[in-house]
N, C-alpha and C. Protein backbone atom coordinates (compact mmCIF):
# COMPACT_ATOMS: atom_id res chain seq x y z
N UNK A 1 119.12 101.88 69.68
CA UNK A 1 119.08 100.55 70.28
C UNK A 1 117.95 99.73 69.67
N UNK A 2 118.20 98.71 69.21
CA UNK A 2 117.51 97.72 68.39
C UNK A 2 116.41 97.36 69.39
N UNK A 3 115.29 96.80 69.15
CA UNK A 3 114.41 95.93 70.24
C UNK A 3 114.17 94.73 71.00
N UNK A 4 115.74 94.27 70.67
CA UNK A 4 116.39 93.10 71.25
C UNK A 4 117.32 93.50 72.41
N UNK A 5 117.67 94.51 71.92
CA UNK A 5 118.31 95.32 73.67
C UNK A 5 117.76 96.17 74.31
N UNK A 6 116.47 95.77 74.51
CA UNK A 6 115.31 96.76 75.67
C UNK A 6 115.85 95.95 76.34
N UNK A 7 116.21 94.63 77.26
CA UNK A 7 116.20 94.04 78.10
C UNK A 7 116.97 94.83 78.90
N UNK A 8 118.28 95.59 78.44
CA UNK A 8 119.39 96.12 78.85
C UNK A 8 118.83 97.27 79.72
N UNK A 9 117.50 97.72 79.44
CA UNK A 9 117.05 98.86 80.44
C UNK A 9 116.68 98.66 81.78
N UNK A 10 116.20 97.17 81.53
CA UNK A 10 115.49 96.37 82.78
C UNK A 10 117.31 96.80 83.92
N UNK A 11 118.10 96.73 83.87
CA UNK A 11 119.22 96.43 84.80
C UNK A 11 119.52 97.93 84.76
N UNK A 12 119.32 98.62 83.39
CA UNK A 12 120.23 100.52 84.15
C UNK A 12 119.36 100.94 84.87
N UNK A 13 117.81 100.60 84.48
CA UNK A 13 116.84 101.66 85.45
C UNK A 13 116.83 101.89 86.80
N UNK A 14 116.70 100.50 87.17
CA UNK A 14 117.58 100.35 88.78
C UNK A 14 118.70 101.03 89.36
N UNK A 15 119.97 100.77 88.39
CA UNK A 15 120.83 101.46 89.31
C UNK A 15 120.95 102.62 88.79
N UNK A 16 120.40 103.05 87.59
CA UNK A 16 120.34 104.83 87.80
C UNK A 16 119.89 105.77 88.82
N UNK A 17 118.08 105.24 89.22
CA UNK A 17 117.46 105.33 89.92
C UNK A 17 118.07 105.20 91.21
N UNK A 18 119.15 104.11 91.86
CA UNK A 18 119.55 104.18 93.24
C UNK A 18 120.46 105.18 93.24
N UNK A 19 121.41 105.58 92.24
CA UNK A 19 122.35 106.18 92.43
C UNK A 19 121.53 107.64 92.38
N UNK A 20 120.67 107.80 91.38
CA UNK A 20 120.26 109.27 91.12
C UNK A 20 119.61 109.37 92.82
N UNK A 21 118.46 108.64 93.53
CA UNK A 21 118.25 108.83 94.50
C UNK A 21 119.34 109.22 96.52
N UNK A 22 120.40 108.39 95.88
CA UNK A 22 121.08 108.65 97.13
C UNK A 22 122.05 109.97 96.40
N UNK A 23 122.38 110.77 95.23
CA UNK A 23 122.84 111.88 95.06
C UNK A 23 122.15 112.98 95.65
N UNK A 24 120.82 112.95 95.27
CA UNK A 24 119.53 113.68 95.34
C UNK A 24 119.58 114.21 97.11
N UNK A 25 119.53 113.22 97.62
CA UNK A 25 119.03 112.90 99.21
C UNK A 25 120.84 113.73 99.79
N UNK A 26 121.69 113.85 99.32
CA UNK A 26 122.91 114.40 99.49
C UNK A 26 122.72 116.18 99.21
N UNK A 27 122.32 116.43 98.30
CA UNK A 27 121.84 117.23 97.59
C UNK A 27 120.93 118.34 98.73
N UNK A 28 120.01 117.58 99.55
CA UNK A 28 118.97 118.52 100.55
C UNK A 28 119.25 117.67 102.15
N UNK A 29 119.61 119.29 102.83
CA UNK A 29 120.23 119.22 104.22
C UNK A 29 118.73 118.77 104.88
N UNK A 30 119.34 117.63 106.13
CA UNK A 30 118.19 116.97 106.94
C UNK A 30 117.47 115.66 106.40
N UNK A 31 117.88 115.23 105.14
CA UNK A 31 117.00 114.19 104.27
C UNK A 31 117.67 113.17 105.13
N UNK A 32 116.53 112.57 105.29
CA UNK A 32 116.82 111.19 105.97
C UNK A 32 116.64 109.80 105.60
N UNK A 33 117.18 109.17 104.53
CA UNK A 33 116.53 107.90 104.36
C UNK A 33 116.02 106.82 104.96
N UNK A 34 116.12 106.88 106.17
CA UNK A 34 114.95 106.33 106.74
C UNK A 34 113.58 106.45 107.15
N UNK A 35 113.82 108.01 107.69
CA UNK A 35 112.14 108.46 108.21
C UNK A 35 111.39 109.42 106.80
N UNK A 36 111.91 109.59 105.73
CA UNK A 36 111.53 110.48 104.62
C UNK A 36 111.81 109.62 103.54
N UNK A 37 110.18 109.58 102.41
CA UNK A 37 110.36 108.94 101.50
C UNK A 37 111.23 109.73 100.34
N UNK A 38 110.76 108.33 99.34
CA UNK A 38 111.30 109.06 98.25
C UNK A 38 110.84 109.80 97.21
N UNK A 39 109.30 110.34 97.67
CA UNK A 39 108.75 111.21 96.99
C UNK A 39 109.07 112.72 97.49
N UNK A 40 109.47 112.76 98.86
CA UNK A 40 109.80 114.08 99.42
C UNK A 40 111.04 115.01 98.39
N UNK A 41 112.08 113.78 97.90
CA UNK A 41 113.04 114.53 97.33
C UNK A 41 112.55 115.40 96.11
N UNK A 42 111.30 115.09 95.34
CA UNK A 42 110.71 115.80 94.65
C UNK A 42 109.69 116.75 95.09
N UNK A 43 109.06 116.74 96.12
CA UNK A 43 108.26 117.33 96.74
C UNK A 43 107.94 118.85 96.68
N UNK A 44 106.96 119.70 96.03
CA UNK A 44 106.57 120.99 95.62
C UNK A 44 107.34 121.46 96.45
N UNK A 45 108.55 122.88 95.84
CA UNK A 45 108.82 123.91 96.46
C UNK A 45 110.52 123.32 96.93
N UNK A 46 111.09 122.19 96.86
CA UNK A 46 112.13 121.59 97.56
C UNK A 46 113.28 122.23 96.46
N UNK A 47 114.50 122.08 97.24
CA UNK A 47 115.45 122.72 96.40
C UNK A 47 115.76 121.45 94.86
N UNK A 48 115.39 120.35 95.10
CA UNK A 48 115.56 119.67 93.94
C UNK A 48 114.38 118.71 93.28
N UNK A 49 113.83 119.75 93.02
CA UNK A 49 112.15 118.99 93.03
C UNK A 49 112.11 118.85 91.54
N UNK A 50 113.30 119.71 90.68
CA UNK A 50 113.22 119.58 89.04
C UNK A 50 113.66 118.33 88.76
N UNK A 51 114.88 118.07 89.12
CA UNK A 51 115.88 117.04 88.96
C UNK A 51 114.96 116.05 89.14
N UNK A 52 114.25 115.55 91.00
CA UNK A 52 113.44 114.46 90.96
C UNK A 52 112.73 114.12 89.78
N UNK A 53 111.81 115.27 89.24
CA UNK A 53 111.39 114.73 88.92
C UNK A 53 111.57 114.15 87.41
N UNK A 54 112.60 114.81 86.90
CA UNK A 54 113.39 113.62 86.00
C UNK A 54 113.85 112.93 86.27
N UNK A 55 114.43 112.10 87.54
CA UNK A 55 114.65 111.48 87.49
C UNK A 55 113.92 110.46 87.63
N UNK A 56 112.23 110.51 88.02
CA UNK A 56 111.24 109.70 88.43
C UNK A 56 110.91 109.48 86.90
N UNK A 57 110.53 110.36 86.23
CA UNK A 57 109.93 109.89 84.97
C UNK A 57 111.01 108.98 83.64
N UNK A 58 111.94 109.72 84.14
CA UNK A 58 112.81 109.05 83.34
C UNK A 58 113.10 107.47 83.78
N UNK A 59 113.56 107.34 84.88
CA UNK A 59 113.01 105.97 85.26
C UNK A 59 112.05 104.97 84.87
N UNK A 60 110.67 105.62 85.00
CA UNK A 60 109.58 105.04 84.67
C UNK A 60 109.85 104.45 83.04
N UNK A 61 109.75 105.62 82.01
CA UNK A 61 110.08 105.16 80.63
C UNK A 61 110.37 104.57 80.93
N UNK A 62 112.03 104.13 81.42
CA UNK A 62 112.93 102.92 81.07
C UNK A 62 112.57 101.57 81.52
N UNK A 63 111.63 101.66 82.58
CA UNK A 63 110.69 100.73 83.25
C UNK A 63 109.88 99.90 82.09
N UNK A 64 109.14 100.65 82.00
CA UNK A 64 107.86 100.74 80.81
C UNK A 64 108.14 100.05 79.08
N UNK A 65 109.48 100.56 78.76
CA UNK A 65 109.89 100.23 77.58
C UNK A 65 110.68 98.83 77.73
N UNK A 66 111.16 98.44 78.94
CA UNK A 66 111.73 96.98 79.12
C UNK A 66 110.34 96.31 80.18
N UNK A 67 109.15 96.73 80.21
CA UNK A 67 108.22 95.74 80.24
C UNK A 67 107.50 95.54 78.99
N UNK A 68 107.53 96.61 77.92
CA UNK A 68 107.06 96.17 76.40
C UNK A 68 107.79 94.97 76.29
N UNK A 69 108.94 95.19 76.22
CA UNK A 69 110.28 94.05 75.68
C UNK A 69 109.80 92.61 76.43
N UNK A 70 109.76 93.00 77.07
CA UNK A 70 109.33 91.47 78.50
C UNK A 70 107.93 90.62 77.92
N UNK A 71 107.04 91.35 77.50
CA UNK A 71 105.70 91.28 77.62
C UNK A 71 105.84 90.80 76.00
N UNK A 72 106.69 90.93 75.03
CA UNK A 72 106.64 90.26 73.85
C UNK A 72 107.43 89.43 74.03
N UNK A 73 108.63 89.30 74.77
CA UNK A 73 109.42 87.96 74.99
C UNK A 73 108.44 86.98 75.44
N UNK A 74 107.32 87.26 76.43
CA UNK A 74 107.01 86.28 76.88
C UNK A 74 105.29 85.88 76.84
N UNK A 75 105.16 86.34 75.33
CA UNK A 75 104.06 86.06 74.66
C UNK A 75 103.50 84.74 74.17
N UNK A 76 102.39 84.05 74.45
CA UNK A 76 102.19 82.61 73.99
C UNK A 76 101.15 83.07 73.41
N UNK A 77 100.73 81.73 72.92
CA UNK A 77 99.41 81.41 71.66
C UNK A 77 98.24 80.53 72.53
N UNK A 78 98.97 79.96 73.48
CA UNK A 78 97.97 79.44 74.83
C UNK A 78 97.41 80.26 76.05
N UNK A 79 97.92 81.41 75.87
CA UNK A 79 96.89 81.86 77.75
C UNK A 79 97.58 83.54 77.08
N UNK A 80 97.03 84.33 78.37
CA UNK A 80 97.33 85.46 77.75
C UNK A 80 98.53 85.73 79.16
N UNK A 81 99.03 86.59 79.14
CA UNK A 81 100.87 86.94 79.78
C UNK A 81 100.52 88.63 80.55
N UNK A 82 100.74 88.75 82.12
CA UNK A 82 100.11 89.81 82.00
C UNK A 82 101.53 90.93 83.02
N UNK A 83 102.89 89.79 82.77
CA UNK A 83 104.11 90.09 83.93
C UNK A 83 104.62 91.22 83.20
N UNK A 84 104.69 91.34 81.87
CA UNK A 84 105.35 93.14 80.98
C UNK A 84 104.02 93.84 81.37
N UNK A 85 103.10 93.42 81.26
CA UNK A 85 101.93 94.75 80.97
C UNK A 85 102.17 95.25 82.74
N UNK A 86 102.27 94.81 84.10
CA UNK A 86 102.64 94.82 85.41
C UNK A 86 103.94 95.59 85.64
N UNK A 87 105.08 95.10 84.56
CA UNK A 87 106.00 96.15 85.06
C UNK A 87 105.83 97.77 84.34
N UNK A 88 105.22 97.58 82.94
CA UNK A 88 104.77 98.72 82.20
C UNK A 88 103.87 99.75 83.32
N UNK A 89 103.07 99.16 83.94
CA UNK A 89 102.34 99.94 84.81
C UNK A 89 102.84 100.05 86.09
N UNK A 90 103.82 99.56 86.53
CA UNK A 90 105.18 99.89 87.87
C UNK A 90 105.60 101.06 87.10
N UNK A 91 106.28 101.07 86.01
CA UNK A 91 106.91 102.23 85.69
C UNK A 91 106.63 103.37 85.26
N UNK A 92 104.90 102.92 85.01
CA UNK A 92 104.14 104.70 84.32
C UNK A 92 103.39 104.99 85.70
N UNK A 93 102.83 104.39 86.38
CA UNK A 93 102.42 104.79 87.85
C UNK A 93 103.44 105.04 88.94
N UNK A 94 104.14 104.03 89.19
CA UNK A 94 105.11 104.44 90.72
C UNK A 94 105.64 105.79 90.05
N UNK A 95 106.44 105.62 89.06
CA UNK A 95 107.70 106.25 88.59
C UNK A 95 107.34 107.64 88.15
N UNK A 96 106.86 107.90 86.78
CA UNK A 96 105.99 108.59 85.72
C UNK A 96 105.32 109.37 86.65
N UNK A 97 104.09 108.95 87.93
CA UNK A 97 103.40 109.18 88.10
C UNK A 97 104.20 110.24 89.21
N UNK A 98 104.90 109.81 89.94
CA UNK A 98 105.41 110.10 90.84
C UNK A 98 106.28 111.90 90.47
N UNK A 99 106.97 111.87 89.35
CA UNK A 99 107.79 112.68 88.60
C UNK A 99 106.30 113.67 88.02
N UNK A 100 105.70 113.11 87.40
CA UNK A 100 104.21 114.44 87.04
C UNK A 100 103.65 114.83 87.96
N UNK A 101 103.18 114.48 88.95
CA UNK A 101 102.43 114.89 90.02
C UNK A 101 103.42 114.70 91.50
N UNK A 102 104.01 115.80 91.99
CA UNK A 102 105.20 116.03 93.10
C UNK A 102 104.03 115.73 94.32
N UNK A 103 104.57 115.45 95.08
CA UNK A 103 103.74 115.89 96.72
C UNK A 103 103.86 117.15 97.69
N UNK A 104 102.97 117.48 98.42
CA UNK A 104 103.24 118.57 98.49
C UNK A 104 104.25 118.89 99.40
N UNK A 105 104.74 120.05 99.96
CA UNK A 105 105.53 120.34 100.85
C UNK A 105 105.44 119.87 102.40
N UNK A 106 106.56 119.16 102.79
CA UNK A 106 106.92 118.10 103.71
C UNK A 106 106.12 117.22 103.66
N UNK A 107 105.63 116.16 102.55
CA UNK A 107 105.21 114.95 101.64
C UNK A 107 103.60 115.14 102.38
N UNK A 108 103.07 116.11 101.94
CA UNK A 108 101.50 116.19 102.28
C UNK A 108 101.00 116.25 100.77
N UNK A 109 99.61 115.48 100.94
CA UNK A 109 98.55 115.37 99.98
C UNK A 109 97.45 116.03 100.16
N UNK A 110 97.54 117.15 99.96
CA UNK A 110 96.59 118.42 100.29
C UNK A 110 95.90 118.74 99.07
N UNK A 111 96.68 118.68 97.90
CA UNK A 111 95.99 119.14 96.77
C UNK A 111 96.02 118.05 95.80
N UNK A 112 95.29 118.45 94.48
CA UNK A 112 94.51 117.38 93.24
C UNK A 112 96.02 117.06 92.79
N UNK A 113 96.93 117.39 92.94
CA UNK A 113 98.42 116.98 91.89
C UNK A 113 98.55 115.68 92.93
N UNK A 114 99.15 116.10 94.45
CA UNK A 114 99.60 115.82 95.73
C UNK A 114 98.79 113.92 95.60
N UNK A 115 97.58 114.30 95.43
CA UNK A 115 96.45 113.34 95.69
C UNK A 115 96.67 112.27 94.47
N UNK A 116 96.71 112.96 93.46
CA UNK A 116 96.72 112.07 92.52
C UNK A 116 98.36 111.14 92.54
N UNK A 117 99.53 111.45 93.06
CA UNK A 117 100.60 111.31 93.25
C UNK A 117 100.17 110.16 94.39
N UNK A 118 99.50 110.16 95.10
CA UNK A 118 99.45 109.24 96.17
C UNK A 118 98.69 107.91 95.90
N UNK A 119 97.68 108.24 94.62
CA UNK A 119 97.16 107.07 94.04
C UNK A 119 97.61 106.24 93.11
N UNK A 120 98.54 107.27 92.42
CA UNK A 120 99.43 106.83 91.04
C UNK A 120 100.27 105.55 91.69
N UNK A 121 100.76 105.92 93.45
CA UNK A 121 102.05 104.87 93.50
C UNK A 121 101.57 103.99 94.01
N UNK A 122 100.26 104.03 94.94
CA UNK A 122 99.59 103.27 95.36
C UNK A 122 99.13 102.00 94.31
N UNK A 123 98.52 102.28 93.60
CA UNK A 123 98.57 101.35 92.17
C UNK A 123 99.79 100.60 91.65
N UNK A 124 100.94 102.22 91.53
CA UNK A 124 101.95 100.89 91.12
C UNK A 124 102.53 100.49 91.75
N UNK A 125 102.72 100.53 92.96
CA UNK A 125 103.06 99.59 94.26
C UNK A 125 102.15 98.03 93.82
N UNK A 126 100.53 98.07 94.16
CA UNK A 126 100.14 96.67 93.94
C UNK A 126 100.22 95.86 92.34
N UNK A 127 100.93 97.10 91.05
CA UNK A 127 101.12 96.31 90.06
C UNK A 127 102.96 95.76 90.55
N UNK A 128 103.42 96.50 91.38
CA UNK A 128 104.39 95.34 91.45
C UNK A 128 104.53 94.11 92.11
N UNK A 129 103.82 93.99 93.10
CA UNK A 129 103.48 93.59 94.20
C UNK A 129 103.04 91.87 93.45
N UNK A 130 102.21 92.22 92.16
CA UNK A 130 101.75 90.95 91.38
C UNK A 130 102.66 90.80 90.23
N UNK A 131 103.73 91.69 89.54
CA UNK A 131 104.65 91.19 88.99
C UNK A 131 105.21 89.56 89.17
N UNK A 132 105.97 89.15 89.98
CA UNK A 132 106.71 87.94 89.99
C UNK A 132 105.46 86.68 90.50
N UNK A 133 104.28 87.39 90.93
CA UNK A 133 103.06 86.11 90.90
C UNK A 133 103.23 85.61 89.43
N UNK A 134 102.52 86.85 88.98
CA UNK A 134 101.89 86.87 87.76
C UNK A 134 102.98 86.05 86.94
N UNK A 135 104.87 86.32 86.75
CA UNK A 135 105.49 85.83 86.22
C UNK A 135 105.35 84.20 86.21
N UNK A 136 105.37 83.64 87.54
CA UNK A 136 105.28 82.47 87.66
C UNK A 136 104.06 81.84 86.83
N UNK A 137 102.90 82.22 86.59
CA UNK A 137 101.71 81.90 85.54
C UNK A 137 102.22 81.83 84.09
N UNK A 138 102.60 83.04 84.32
CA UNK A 138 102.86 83.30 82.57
C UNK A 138 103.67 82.51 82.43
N UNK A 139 105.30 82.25 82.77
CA UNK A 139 106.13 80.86 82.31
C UNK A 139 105.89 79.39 83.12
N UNK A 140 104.68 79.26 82.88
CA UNK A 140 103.92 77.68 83.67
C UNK A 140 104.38 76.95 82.43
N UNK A 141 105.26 75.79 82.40
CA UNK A 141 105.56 75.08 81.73
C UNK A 141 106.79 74.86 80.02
N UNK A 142 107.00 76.55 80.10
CA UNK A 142 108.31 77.48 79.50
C UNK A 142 109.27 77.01 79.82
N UNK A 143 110.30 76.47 79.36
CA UNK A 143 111.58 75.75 79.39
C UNK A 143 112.45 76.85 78.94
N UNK A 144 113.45 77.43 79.65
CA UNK A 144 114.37 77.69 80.59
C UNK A 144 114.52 78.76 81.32
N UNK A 145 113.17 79.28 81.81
CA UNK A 145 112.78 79.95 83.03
C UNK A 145 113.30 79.37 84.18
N UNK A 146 113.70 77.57 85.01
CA UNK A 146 113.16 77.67 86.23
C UNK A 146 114.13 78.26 87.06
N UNK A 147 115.21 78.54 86.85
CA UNK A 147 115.92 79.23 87.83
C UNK A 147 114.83 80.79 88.15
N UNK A 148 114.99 81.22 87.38
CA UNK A 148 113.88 82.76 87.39
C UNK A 148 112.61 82.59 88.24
N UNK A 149 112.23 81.25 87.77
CA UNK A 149 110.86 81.25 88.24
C UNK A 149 110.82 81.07 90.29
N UNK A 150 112.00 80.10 90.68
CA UNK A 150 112.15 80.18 91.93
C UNK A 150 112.89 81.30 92.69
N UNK A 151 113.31 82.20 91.85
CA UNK A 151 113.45 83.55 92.45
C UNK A 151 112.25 84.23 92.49
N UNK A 152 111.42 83.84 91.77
CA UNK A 152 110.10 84.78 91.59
C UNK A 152 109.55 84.48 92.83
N UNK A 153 109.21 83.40 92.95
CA UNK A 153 108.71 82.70 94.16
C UNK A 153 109.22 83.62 95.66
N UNK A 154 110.65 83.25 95.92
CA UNK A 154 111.27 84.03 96.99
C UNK A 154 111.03 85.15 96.86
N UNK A 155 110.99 86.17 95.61
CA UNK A 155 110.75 87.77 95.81
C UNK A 155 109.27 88.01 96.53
N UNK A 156 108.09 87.00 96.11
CA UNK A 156 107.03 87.60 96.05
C UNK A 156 106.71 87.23 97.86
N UNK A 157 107.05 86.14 98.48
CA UNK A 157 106.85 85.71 99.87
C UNK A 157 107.33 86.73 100.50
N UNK A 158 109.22 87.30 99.62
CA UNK A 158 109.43 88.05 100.72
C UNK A 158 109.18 89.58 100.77
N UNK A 159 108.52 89.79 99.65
CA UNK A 159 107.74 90.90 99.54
C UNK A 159 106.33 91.36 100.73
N UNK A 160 106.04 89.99 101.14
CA UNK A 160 104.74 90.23 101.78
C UNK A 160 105.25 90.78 102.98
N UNK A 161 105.70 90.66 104.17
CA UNK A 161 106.40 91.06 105.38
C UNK A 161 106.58 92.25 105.08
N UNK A 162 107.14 92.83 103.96
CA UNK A 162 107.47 94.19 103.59
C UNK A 162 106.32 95.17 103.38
N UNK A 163 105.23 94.54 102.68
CA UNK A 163 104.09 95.41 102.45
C UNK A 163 103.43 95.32 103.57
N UNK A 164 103.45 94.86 104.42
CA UNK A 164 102.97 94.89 105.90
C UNK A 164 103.87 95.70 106.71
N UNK A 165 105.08 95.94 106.44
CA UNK A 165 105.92 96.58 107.48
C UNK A 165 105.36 97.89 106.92
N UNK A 166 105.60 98.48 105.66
CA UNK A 166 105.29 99.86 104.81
C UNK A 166 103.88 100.20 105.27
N UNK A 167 102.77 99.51 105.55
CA UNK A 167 101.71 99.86 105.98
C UNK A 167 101.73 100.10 107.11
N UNK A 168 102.36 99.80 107.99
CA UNK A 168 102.45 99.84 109.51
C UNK A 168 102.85 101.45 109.71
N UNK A 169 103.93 101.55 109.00
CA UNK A 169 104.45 102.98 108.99
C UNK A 169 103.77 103.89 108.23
N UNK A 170 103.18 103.63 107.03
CA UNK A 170 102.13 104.58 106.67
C UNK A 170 101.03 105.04 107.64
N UNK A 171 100.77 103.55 108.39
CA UNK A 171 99.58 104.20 108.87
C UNK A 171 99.87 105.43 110.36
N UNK A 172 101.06 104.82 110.68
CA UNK A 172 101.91 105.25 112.01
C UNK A 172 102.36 106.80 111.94
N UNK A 173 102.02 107.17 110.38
CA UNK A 173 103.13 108.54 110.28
C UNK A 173 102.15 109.37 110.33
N UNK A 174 102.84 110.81 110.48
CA UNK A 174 102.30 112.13 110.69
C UNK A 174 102.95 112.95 109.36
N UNK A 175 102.29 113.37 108.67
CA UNK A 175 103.23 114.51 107.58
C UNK A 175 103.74 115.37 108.35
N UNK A 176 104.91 115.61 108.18
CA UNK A 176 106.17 116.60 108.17
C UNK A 176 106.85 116.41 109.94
N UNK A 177 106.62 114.94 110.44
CA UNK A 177 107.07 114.57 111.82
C UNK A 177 107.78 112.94 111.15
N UNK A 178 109.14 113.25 111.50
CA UNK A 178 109.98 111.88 111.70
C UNK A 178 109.44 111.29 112.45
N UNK A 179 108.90 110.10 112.72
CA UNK A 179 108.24 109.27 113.85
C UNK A 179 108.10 107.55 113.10
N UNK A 180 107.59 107.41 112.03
CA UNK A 180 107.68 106.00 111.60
C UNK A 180 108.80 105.76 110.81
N UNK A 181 109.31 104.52 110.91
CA UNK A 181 110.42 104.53 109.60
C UNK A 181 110.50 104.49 108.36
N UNK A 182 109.50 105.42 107.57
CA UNK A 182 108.92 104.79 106.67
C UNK A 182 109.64 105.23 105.38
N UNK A 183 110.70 105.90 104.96
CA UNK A 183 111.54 105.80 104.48
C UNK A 183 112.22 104.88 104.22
N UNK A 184 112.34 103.81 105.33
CA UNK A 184 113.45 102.60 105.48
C UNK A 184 112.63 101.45 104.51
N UNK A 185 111.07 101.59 104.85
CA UNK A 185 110.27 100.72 104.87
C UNK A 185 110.12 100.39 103.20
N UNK A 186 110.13 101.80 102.87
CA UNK A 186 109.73 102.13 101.58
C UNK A 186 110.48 101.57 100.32
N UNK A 187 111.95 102.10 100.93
CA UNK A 187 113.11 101.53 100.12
C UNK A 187 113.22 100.03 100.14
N UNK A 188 112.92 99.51 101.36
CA UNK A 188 113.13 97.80 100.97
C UNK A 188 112.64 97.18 100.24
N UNK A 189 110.93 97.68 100.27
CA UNK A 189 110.18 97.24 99.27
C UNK A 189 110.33 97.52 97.45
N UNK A 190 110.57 98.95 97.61
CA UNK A 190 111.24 99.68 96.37
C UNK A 190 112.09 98.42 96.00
N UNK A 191 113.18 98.29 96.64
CA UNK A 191 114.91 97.71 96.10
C UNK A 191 114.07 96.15 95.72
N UNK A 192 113.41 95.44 96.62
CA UNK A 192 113.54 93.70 95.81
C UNK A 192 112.65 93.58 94.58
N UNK A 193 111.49 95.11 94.33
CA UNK A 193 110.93 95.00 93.12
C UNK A 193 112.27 95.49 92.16
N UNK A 194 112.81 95.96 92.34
CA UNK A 194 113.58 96.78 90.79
C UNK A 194 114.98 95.78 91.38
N UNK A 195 115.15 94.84 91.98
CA UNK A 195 116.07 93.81 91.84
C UNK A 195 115.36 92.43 90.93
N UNK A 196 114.39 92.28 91.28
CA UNK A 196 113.32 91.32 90.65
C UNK A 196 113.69 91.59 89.32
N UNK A 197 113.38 93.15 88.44
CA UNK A 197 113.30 93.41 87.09
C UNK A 197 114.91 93.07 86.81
N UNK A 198 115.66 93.64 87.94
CA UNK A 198 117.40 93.49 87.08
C UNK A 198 117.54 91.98 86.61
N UNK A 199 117.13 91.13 87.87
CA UNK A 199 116.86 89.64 87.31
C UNK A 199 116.41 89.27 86.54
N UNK A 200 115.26 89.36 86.30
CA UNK A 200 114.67 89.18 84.82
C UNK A 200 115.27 89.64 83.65
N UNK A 201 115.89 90.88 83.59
CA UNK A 201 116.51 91.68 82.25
C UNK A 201 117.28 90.47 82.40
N UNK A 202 118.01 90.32 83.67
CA UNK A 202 119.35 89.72 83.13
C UNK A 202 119.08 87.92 82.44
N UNK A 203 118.20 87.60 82.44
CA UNK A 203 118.13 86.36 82.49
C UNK A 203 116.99 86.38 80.73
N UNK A 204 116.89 87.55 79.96
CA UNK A 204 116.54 87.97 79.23
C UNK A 204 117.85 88.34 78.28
N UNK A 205 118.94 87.58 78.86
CA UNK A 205 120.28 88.69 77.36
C UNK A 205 120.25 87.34 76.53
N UNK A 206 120.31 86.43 76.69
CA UNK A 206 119.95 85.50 75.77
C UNK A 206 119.45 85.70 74.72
């Protein structure tokens, strides 16, 4: 694939990733997508903790290599562009990070892998979180962004409610007790970032 069709990764990574995730979650009896994230399906010791975690890293690459693509599409000679280097680090932290370092058994952070897994997504949670800000900077005055750019807008407002709901339940949960929804919480936020990137790829085939 030439380097004019990285964009094309921006749209499979997503739905590989949803589909590989709701196979996965089929895959181990009791998984609940609502009260259990989506690091559990990889989680030390689980019957599909190999698979996760190809499928986390593999993800990530494809993340990573269509924010290179992004991040030279949308390179100027006036300011510096920082919306590829943001998804590059969504996809080597959430993803990457997530797939190298598993959590531990029934999604506890007990040990240096576990721990580091909890910081990796934590990070790339807030590099996505500034993705579609950051986009809106970088194409300030770029002619034929603005459709993109007022989706950016809507993703990032309605992102906020979400990172407030996900904290609510982080803070609410107990390892290895269904009690917050934070599975549910997790995925919403998950889905409008890696809908954000399908948008962008797609508005990138040009």
């Amino acid at each position: 694939m030439g380097r004019r069709g990285f964009w094309v990764l921006g749209m499979v990574a997503p739905i590989f990733f949803t589909i590989s995730v709701w196979v996965l979650a089929l895959l181990r009896p009791g998984y609940s997508h609502v009260y259990n994230t989506i690091s559990e399906l990889g989680e030390t010791g689980s019957i599909n903790a190999q698979a996760a975690s190809i499928v986390f890293i593999f993800t990530g690459i494809m993340l990573a290599i269509f924010g290179y693509e992004l991040q030279r599409n949308l390179k100027r000679s006036d300011q510096r562009v920082w919306s590829g280097v943001l998804v590059m680090l969504y996809g080597i932290l959430d993803f990457v990070g997530s797939g190298a370092f598993p959590v531990d058994a029934g999604g506890a952070s007990t040990t240096l892998m576990a721990t580091i897994h909890v910081y990796a997504t934590l990070f790339g949670e807030l590099a996505a979180v500034g993705m579609p800000i950051c986009f809106l900077k970088d194409t300030e005055g770029v002619h034929g962004w603005e459709n993109h750019r007022r989706f950016s807008r809507v993703v990032f407002w309605f992102s906020m409610p979400l990172v407030l709901f996900l904290g609510y339940c982080i803070v609410g949960h107990t390892t290895g007790v269904l009690d917050t929804p934070i599975g549910l919480a997790q995925r919403l936020l998950v889905g409008v970032f890696l809908v954000w990137v399908m948008k962008t790829a797609y508005s990138m085939r040009r």
